[in-house]
C-alpha atoms as a PDB file:
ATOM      1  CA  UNK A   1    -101.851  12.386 -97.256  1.00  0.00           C
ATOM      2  CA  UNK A   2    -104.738  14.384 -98.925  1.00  0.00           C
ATOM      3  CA  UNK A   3    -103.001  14.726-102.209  1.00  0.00           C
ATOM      4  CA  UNK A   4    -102.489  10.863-103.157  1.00  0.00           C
ATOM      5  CA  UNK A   5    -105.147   8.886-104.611  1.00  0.00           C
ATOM      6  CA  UNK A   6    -108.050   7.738-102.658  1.00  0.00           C
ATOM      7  CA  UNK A   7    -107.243   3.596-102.083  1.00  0.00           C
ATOM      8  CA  UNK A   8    -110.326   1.551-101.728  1.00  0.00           C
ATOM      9  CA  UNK A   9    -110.554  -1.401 -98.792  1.00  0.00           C
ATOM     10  CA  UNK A  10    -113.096  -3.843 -98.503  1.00  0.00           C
ATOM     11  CA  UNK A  11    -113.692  -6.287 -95.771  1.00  0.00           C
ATOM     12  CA  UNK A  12    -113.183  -9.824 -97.106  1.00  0.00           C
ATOM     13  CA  UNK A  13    -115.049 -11.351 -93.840  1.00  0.00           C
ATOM     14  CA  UNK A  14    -117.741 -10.551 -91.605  1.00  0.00           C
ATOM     15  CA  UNK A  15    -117.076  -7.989 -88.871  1.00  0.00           C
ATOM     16  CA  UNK A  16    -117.024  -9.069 -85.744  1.00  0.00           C
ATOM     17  CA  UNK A  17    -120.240  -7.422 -83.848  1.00  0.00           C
ATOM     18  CA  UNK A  18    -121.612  -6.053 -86.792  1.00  0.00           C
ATOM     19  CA  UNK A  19    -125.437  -6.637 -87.136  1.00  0.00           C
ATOM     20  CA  UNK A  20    -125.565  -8.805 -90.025  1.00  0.00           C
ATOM     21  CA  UNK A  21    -122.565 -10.777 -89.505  1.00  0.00           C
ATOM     22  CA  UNK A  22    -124.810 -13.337 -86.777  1.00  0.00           C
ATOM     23  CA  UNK A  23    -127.448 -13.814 -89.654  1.00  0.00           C
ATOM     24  CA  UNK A  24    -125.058 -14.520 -92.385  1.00  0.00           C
ATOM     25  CA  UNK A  25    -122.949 -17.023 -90.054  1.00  0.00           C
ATOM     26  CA  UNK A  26    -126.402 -18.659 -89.185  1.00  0.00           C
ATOM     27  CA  UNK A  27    -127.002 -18.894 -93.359  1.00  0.00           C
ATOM     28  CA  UNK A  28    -123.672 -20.031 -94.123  1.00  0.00           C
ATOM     29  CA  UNK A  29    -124.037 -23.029 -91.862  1.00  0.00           C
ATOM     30  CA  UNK A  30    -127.802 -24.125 -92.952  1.00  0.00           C
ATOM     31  CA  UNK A  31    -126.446 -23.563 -97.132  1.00  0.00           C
ATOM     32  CA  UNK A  32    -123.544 -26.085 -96.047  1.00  0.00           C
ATOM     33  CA  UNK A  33    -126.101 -28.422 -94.583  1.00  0.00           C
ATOM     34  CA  UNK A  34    -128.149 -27.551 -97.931  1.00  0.00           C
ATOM     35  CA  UNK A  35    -124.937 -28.156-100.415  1.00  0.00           C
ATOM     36  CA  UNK A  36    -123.698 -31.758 -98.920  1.00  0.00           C
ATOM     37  CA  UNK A  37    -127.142 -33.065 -97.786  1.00  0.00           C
ATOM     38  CA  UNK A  38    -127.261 -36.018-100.680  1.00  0.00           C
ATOM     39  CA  UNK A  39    -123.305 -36.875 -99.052  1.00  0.00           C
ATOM     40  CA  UNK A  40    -124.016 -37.331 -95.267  1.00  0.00           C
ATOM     41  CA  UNK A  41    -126.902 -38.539 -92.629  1.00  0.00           C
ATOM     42  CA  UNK A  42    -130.538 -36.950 -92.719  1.00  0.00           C
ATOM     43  CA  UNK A  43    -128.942 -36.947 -88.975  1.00  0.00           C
ATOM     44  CA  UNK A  44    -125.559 -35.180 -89.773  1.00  0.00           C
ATOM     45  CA  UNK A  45    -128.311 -32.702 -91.627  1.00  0.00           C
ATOM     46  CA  UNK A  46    -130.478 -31.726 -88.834  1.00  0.00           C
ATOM     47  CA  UNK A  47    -127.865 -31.347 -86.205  1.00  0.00           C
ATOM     48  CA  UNK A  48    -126.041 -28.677 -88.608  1.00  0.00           C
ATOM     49  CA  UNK A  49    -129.410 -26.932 -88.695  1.00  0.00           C
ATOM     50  CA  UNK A  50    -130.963 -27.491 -85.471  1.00  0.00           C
ATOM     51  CA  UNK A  51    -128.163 -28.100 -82.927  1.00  0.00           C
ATOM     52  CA  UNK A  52    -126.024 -24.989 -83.850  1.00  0.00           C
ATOM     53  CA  UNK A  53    -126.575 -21.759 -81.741  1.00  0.00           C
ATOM     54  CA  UNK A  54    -124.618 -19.289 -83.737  1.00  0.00           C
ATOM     55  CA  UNK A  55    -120.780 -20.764 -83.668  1.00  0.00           C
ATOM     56  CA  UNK A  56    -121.663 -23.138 -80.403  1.00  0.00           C
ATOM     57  CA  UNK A  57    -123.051 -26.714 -81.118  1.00  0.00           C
ATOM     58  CA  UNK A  58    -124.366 -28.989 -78.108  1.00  0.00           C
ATOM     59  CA  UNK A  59    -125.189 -32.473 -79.082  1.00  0.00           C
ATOM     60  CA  UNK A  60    -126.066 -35.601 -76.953  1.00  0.00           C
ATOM     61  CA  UNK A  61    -126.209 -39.145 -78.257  1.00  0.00           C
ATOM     62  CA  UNK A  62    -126.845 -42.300 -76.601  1.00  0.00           C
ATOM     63  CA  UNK A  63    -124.198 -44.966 -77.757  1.00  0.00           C
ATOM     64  CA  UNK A  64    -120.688 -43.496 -78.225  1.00  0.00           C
ATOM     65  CA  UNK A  65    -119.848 -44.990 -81.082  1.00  0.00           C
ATOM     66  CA  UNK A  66    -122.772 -43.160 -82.421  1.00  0.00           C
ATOM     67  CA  UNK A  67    -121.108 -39.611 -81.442  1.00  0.00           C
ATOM     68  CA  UNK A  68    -117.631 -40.534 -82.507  1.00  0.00           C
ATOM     69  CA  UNK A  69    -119.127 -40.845 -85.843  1.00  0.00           C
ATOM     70  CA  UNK A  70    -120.976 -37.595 -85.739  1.00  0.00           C
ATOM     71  CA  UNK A  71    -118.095 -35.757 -84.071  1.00  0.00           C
ATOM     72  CA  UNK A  72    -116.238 -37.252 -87.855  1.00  0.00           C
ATOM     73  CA  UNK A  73    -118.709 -36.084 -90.081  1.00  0.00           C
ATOM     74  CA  UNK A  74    -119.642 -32.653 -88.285  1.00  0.00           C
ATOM     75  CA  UNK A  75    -115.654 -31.857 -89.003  1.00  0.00           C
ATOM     76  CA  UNK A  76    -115.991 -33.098 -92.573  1.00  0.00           C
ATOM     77  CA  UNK A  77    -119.179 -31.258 -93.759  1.00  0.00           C
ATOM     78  CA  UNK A  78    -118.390 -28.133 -91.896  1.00  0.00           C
ATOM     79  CA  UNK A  79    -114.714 -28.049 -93.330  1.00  0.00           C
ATOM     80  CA  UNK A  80    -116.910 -28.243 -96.884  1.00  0.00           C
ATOM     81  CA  UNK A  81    -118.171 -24.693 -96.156  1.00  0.00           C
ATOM     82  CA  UNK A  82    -115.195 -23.831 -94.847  1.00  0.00           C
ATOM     83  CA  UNK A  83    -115.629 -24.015 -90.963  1.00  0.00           C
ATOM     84  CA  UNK A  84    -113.189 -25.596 -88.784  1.00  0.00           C
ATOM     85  CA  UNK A  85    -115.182 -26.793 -85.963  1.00  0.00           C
ATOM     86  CA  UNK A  86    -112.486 -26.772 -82.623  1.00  0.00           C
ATOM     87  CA  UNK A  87    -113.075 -26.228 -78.768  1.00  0.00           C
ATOM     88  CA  UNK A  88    -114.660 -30.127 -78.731  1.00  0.00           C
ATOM     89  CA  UNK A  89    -115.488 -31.111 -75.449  1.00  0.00           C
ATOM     90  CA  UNK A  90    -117.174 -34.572 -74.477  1.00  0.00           C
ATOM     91  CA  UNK A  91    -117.899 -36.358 -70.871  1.00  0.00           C
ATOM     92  CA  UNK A  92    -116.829 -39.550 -72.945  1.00  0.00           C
ATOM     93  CA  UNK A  93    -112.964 -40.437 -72.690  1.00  0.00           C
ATOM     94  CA  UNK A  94    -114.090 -43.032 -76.015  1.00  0.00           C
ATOM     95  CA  UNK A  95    -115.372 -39.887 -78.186  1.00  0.00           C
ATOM     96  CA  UNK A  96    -112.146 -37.787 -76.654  1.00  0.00           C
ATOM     97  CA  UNK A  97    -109.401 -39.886 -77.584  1.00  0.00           C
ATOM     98  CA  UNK A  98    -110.993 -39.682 -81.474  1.00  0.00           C
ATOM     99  CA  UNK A  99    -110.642 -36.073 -81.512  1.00  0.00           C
ATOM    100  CA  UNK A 100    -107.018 -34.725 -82.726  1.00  0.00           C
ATOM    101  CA  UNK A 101    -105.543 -32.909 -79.474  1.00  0.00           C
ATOM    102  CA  UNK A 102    -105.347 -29.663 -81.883  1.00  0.00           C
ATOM    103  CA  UNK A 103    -109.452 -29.812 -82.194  1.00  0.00           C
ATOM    104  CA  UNK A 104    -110.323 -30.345 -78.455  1.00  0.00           C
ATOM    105  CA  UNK A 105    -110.928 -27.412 -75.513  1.00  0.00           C
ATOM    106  CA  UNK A 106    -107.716 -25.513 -74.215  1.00  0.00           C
ATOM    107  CA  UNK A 107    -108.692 -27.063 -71.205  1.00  0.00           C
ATOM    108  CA  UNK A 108    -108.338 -30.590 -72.027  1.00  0.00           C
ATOM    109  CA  UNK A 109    -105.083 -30.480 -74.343  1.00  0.00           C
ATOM    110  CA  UNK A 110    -102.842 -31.288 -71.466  1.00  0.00           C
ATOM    111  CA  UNK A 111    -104.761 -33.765 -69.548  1.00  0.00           C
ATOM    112  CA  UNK A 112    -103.981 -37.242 -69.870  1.00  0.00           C
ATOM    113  CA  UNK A 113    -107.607 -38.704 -70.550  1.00  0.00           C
ATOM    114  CA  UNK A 114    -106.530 -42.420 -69.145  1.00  0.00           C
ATOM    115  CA  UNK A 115    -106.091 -40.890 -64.821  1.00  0.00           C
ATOM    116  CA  UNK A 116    -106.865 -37.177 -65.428  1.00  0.00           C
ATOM    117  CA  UNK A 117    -110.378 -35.871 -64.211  1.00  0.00           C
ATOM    118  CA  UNK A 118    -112.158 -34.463 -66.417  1.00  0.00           C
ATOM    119  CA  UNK A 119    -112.254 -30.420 -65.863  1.00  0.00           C
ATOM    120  CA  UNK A 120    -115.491 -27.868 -65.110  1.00  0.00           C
ATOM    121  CA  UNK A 121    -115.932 -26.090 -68.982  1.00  0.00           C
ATOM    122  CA  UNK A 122    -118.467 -23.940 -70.163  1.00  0.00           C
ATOM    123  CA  UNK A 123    -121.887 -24.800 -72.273  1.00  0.00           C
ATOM    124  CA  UNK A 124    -123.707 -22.376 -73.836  1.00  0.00           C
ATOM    125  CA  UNK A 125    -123.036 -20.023 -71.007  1.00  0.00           C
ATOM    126  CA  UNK A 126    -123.446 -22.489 -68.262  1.00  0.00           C
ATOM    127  CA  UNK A 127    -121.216 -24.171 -65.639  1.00  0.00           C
ATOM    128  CA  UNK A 128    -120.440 -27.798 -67.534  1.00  0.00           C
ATOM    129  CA  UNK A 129    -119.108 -30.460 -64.663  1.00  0.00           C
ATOM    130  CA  UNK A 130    -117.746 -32.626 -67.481  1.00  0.00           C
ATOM    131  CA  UNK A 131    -116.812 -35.367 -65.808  1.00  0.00           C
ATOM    132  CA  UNK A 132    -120.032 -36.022 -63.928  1.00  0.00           C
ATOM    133  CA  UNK A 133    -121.917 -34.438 -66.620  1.00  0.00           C
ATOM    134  CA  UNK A 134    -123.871 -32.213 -65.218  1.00  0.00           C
ATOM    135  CA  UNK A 135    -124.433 -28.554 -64.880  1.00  0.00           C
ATOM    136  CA  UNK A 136    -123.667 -25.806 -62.355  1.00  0.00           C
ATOM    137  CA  UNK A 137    -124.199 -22.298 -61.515  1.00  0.00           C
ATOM    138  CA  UNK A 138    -122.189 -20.116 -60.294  1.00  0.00           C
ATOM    139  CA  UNK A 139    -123.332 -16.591 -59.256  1.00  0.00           C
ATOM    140  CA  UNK A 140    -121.466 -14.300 -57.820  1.00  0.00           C
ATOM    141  CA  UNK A 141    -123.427 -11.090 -56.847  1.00  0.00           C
ATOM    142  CA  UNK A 142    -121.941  -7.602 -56.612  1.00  0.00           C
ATOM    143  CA  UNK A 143    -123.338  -5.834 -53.469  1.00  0.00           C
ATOM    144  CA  UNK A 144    -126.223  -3.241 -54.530  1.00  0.00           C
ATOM    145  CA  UNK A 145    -128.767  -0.836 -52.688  1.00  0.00           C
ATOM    146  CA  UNK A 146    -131.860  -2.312 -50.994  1.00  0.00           C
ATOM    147  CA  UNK A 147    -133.559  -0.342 -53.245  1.00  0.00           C
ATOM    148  CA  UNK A 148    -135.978  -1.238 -56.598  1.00  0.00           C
ATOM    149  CA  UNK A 149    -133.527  -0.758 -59.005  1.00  0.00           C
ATOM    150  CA  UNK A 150    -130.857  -2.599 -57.324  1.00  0.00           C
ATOM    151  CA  UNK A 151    -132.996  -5.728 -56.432  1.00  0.00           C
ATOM    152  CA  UNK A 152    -133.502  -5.703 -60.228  1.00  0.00           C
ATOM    153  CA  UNK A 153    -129.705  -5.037 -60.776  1.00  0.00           C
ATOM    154  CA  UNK A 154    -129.242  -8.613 -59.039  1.00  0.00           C
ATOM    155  CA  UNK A 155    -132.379 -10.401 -60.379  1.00  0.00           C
ATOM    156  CA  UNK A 156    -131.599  -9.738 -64.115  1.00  0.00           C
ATOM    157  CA  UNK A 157    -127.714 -10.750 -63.935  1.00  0.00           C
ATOM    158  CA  UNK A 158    -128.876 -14.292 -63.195  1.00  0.00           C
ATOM    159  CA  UNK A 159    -128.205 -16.491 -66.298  1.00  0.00           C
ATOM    160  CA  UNK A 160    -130.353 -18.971 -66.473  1.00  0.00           C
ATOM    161  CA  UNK A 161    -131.167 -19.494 -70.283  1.00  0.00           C
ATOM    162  CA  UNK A 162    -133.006 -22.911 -69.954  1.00  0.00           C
ATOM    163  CA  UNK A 163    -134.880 -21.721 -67.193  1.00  0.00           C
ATOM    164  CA  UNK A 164    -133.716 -24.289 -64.414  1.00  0.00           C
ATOM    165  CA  UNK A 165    -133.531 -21.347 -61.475  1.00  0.00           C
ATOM    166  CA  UNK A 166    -137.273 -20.297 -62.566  1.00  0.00           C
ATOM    167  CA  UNK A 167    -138.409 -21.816 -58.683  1.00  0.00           C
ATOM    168  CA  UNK A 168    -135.389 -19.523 -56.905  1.00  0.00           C
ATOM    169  CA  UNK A 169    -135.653 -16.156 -59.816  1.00  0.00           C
ATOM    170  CA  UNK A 170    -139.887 -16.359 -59.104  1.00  0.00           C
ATOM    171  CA  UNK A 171    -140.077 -15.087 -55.329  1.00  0.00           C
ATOM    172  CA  UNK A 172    -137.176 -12.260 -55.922  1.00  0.00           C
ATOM    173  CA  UNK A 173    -139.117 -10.957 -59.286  1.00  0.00           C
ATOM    174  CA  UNK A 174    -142.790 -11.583 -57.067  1.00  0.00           C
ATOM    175  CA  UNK A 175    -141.314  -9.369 -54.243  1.00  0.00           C
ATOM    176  CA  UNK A 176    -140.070  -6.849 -56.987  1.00  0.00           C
ATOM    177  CA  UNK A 177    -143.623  -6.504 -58.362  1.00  0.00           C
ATOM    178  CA  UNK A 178    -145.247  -5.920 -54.998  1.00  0.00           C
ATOM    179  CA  UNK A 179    -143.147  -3.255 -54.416  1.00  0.00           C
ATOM    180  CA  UNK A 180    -144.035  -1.490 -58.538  1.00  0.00           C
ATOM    181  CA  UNK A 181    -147.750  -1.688 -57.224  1.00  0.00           C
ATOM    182  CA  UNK A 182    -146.551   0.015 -54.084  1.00  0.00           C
ATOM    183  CA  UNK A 183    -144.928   2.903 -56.473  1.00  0.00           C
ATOM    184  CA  UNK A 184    -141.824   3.118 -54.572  1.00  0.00           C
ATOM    185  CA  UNK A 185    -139.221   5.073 -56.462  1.00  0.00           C
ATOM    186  CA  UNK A 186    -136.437   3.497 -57.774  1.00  0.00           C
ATOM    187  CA  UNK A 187    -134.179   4.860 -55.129  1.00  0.00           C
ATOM    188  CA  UNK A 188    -136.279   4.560 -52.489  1.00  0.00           C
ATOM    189  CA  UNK A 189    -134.838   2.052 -49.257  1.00  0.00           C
ATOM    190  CA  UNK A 190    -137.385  -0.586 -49.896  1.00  0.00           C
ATOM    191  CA  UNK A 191    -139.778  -0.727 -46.369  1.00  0.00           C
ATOM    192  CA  UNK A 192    -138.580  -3.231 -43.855  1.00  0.00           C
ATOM    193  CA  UNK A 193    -140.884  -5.657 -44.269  1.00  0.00           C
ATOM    194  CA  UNK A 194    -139.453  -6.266 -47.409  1.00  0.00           C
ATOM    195  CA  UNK A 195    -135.978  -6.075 -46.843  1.00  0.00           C
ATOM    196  CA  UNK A 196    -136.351  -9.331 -44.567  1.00  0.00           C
ATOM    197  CA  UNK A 197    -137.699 -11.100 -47.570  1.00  0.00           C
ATOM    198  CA  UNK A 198    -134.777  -9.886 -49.486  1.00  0.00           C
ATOM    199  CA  UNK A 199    -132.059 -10.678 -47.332  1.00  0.00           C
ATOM    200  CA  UNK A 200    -133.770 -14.478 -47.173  1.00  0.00           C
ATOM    201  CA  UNK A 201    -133.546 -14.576 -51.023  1.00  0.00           C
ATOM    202  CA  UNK A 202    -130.563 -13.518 -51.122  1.00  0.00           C
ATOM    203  CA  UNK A 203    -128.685 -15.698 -48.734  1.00  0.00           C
ATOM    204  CA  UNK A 204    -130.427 -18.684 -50.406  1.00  0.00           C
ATOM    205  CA  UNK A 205    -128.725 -17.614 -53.720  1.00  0.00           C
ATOM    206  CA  UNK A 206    -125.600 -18.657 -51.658  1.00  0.00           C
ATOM    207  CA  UNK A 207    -126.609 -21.919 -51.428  1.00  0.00           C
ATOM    208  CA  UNK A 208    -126.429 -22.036 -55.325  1.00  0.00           C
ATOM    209  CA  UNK A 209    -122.609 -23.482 -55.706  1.00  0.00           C
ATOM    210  CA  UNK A 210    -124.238 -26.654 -53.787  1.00  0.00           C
ATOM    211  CA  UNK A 211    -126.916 -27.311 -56.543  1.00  0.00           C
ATOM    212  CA  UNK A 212    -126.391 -29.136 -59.934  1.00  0.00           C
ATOM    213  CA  UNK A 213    -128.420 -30.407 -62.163  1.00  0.00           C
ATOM    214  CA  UNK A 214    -127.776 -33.804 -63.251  1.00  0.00           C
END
């Protein structure tokens, strides 16, 4: 209604997908760290700064009485700043059964951790095999043109942040390159002597769901 008063609304939190909201969440967590760093572990300390990637924390420790203590104190000084740290997953049944059910994954509130195995989650964007610990990929390619822009189509929606596929990504980005020096357009059917190549790559991207890393 144009003739009432103007009413003023603020945000009281950060937008979600605005561009400073990743930034402040980043300094939020390190001033926490900063604010209760006389109260907890020069350990506790660096894994709040250097362990975090934006709300996602990955941690390994060798004993598990070690991380059962860690998982304790990450909840504590993070509930200082007001963070509720939830969606805990672990490959150890020991460090599980100390986390309250209402703090682990969705996918491990039902299971019974004394028979149940241990389900496939997600790490930092990669395939988790929690209960052998060990990571998997799994790629599933949409069909595209044999054509520059749609070898690079497949090529670049290949996740492979800590570079473990580098030995299978090389040959498909090598064959890409020959074909820039060729100046082929973008569109262009790539030449037959390529598209065998191609096809080999691509059928040994298949063979993917078979390979973990351990």
């Amino acid at each position: 209604n144009l003739e009432q008063d103007l009413k003023e609304h603020r945000m009281t939190v950060h937008l979600f997908g605005a561009v400073s909201s990743p930034s402040c969440a980043c300094f939020a967590l390190r001033k926490t760290a900063e604010d209760n760093q006389t109260n907890f572990s020069p350990d506790v300390i660096e894994t709040v700064n250097r362990n975090f990637y934006m709300d996602d924390l990955l941690k390994s420790l060798p004993l598990e009485e070690d991380a059962v203590a860690m998982v304790k104190d990450l909840i504590t000084i993070c509930s200082r700043g007001g963070f509720t740290l939830t969606q805990w997953i672990s490959n150890s049944r020991e460090v599980l059964q100390s986390i309250p059910v209402k703090l682990r994954s969705q996918t491990l509130k039902e299971l019974d951790l004394a028979k149940d195995e241990l389900p496939v989650d997600r790490a930092l964007g990669l395939q988790w095999c929690i209960e052998t610990d060990s990571f998997k990929f799994k790629v599933k390619v949409k069909e595209k043109p044999s054509t520059k822009r749609g070898m690079l189509s497949i090529i670049s929606s290949i996740y492979d942040p800590l570079g473990f596929l580098a030995p299978l990504i090389l040959p498909a980005k090598l064959l890409l390159q020959e074909l820039c020096r060729m100046k082929c357009d973008w569109d262009d059917p790539i030449p037959s002597a390529f598209q065998a190549k191609w096809n080999k790559w691509l059928t040994d991207l298949e063979k993917l769901a078979n390979f973990q890393i351990n």
